[in-house]
Protein backbone atom coordinates (compact mmCIF):
# COMPACT_ATOMS: atom_id res chain seq x y z
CA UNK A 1 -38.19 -4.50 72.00
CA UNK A 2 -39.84 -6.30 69.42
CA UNK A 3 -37.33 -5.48 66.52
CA UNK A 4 -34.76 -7.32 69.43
CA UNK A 5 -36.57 -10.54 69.98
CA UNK A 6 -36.75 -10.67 66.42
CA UNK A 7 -33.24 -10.22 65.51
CA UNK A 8 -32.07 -12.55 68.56
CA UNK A 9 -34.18 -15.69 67.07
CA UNK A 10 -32.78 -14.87 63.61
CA UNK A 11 -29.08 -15.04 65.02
CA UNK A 12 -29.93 -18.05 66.87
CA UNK A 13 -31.71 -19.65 63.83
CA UNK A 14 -28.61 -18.88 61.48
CA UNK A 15 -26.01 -20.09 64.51
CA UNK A 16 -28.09 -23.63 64.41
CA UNK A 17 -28.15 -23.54 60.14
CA UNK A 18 -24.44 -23.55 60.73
CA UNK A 19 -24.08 -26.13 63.22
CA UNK A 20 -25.66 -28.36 61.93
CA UNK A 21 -24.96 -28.52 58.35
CA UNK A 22 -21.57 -29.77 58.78
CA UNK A 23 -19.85 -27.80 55.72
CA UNK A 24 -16.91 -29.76 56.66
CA UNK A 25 -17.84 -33.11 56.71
CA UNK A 26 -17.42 -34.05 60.12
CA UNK A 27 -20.78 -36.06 60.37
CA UNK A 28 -20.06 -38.97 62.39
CA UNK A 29 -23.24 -38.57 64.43
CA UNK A 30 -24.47 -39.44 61.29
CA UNK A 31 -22.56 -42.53 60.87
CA UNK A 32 -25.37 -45.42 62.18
CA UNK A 33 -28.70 -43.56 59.73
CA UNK A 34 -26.81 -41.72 57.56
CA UNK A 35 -28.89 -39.07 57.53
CA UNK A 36 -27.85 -35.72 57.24
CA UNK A 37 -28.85 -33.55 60.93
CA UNK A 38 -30.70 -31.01 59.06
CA UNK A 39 -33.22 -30.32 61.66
CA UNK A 40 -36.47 -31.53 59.69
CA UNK A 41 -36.43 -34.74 57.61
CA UNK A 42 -36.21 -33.83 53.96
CA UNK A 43 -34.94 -36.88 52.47
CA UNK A 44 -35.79 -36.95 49.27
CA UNK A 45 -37.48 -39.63 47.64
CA UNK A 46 -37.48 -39.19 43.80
CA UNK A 47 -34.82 -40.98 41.74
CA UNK A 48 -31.24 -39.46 43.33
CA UNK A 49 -29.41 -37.81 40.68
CA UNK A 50 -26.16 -39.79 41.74
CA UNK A 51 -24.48 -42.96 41.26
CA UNK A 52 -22.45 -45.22 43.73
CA UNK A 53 -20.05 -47.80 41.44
CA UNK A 54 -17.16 -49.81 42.44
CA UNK A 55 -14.55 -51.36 39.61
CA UNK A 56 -15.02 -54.81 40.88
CA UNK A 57 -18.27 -57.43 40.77
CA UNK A 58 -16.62 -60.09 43.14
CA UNK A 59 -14.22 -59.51 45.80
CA UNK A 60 -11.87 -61.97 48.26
CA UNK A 61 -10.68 -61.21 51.75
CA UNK A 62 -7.91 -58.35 51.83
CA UNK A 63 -8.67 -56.86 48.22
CA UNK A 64 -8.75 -53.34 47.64
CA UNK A 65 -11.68 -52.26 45.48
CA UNK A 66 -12.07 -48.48 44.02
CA UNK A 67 -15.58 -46.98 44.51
CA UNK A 68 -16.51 -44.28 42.85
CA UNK A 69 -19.49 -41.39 43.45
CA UNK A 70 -20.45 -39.46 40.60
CA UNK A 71 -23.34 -36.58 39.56
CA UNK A 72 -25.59 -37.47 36.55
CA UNK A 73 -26.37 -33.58 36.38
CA UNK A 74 -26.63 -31.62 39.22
CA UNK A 75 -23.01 -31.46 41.96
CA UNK A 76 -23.26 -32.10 45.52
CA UNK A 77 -22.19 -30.23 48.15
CA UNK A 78 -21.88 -33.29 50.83
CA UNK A 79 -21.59 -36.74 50.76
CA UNK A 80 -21.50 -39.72 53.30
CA UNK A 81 -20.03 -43.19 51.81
CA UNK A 82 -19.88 -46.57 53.63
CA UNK A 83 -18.83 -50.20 52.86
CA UNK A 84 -21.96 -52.31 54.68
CA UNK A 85 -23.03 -56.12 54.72
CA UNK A 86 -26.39 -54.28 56.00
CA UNK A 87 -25.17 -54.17 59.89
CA UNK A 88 -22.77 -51.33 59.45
CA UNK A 89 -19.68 -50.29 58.23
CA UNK A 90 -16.79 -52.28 57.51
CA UNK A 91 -13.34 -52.31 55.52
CA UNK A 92 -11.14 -49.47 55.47
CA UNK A 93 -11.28 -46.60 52.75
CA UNK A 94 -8.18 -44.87 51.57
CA UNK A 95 -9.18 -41.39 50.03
CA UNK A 96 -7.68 -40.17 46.79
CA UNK A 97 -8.33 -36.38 47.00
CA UNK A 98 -7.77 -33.20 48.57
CA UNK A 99 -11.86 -32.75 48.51
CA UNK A 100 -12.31 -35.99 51.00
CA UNK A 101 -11.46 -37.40 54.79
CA UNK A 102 -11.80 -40.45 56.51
CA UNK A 103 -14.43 -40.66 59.21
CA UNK A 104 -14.25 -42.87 62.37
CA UNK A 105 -17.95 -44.83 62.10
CA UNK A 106 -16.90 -47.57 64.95
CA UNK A 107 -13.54 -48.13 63.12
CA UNK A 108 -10.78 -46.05 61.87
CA UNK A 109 -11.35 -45.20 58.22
CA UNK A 110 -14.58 -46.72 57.97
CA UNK A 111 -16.58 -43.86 56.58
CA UNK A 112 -15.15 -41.12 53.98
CA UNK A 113 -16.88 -37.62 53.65
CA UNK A 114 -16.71 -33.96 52.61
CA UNK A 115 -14.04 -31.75 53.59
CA UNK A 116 -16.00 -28.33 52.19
CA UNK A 117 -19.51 -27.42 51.06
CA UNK A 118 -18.27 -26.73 47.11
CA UNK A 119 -19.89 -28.61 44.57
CA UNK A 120 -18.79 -31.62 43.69
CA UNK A 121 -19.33 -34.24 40.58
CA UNK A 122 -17.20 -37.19 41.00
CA UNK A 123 -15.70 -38.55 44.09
CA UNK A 124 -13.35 -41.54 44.09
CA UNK A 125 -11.89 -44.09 47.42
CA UNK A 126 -10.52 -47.18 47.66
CA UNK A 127 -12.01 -49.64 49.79
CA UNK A 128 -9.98 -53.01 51.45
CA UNK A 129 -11.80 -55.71 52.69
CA UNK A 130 -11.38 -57.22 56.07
CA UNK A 131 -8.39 -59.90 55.87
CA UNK A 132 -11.65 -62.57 57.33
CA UNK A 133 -15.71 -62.74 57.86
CA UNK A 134 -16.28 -61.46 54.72
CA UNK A 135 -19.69 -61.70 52.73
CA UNK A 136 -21.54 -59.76 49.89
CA UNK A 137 -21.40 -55.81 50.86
CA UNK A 138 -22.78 -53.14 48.99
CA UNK A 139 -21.25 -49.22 48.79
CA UNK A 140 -24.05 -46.74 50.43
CA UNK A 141 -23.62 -43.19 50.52
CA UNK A 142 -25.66 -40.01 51.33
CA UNK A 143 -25.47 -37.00 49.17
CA UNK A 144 -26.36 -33.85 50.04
CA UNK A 145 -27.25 -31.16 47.21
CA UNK A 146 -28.25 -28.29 48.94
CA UNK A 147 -30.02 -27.83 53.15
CA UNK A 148 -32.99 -29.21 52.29
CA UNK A 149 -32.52 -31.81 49.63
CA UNK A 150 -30.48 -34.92 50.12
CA UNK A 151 -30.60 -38.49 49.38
CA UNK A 152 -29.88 -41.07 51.94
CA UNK A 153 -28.28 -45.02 50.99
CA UNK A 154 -27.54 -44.55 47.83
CA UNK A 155 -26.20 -48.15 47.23
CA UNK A 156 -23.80 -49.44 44.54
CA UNK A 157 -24.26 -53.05 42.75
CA UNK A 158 -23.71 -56.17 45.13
CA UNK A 159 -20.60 -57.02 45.21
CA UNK A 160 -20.22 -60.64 45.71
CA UNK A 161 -17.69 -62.40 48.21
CA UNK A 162 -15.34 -65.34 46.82
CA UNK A 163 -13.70 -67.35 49.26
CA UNK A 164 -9.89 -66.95 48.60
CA UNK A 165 -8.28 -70.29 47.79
CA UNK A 166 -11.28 -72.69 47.51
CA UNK A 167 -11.03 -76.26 48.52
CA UNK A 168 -9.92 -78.85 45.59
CA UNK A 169 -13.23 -80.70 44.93
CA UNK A 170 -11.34 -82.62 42.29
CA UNK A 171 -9.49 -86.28 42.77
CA UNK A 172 -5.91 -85.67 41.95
CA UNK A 173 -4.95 -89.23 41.50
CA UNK A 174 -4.33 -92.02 38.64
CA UNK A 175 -6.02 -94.85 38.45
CA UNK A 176 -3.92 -97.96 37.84
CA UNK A 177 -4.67 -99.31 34.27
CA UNK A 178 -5.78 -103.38 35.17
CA UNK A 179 -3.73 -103.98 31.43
CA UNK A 180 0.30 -105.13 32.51
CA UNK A 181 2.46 -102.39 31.59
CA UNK A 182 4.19 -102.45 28.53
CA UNK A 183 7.84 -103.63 29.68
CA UNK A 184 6.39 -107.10 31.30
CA UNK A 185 4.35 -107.58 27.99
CA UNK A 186 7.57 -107.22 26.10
CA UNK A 187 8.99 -109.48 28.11
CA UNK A 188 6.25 -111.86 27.94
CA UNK A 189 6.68 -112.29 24.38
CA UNK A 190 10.15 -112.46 24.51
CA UNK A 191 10.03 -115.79 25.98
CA UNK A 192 7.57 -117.17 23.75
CA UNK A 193 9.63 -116.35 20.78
CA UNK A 194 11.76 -119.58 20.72
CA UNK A 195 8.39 -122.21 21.08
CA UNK A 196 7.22 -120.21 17.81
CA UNK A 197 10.42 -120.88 16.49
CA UNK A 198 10.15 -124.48 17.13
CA UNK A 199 7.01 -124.97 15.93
């Protein structure tokens, strides 16, 4: 009877393991902490062994930017990657691999994650801006290396928002020159030629 109980937590431990792992990505109940459900909280706090980069410093409305995850040493198994002005996600990702999906996190495309638990070293998406409301954002993801070690908001540089098509601070215009032009000073002389003559 024992030997039963036993085995019947084991299957239900290894039934939750599953669950809630997420080998294939599909961690939107994730999407607002980013934080892996891995029962316990195990986020690590030493320097993550991962990098979060995007090919752009500045950005206007409607640009696509290409962000890019990548392993220092060790490959991850997971990942969780977000565009955020530090309210939640915006912008729409377009992945660029069979290893990747697109996530629904309050809009379609807003979130891109794993599509299996193999290891993984570099991860690329594009990102496009909203076409308005735009301000500085940052790339965050969440990478998972193994159950019970995982680093949550990664973040890229800032990437800074310039507003597309700035107003013209500077005057356009000419400024009349207070000398007569050069055609009525010809013809000034002109008609003083024959008193010269005279004289």
């Amino acid at each position: 009877m024992h030997g039963q109980f036993v085995l019947v937590v084991l299957v239900c431990w290894i039934n939750l393991h599953v669950v809630t792992t997420y080998p294939n990505g599909q961690v939107t109940s994730a999407c607002m902490s980013m934080t892996p459900q891995h029962g316990a909280n195990n986020i690590s706090r030493l320097q993550a062994p991962y990098t979060v980069s995007s090919n752009v410093s500045t950005y206007t409305n409607g640009q696509k930017i290409t962000v890019t995850l990548q392993a220092n040493r060790t490959g991850f198994m997971g990942f969780l990657l977000q565009a955020s002005y530090g309210t939640g996600p915006v912008g729409t990702f377009t992945v660029m691999g069979n290893n990747t999906q697109l996530l629904n996190c309050g809009g379609m495309g807003s979130a891109v994650s794993h599509t299996s638990k193999d290891a993984k070293t570099t991860i690329v998406a594009q990102w496009k801006a909203p076409d308005s409301g735009n301000k500085d954002i940052n790339f965050r993801a969440t990478f998972v290396q193994n159950f019970s070690l995982f680093w949550v908001g990664v973040q890229s540089e800032t990437v800074r928002f310039m507003a597309t098509n700035p107003p013209n601070t500077t005057a356009n215009s000419t400024t009349e020159s207070p000398n007569c032009s050069p055609s009525i000073s010809l013809a000034v002389s002109l008609l003083f030629l024959p008193l010269l003559a005279i004289t």
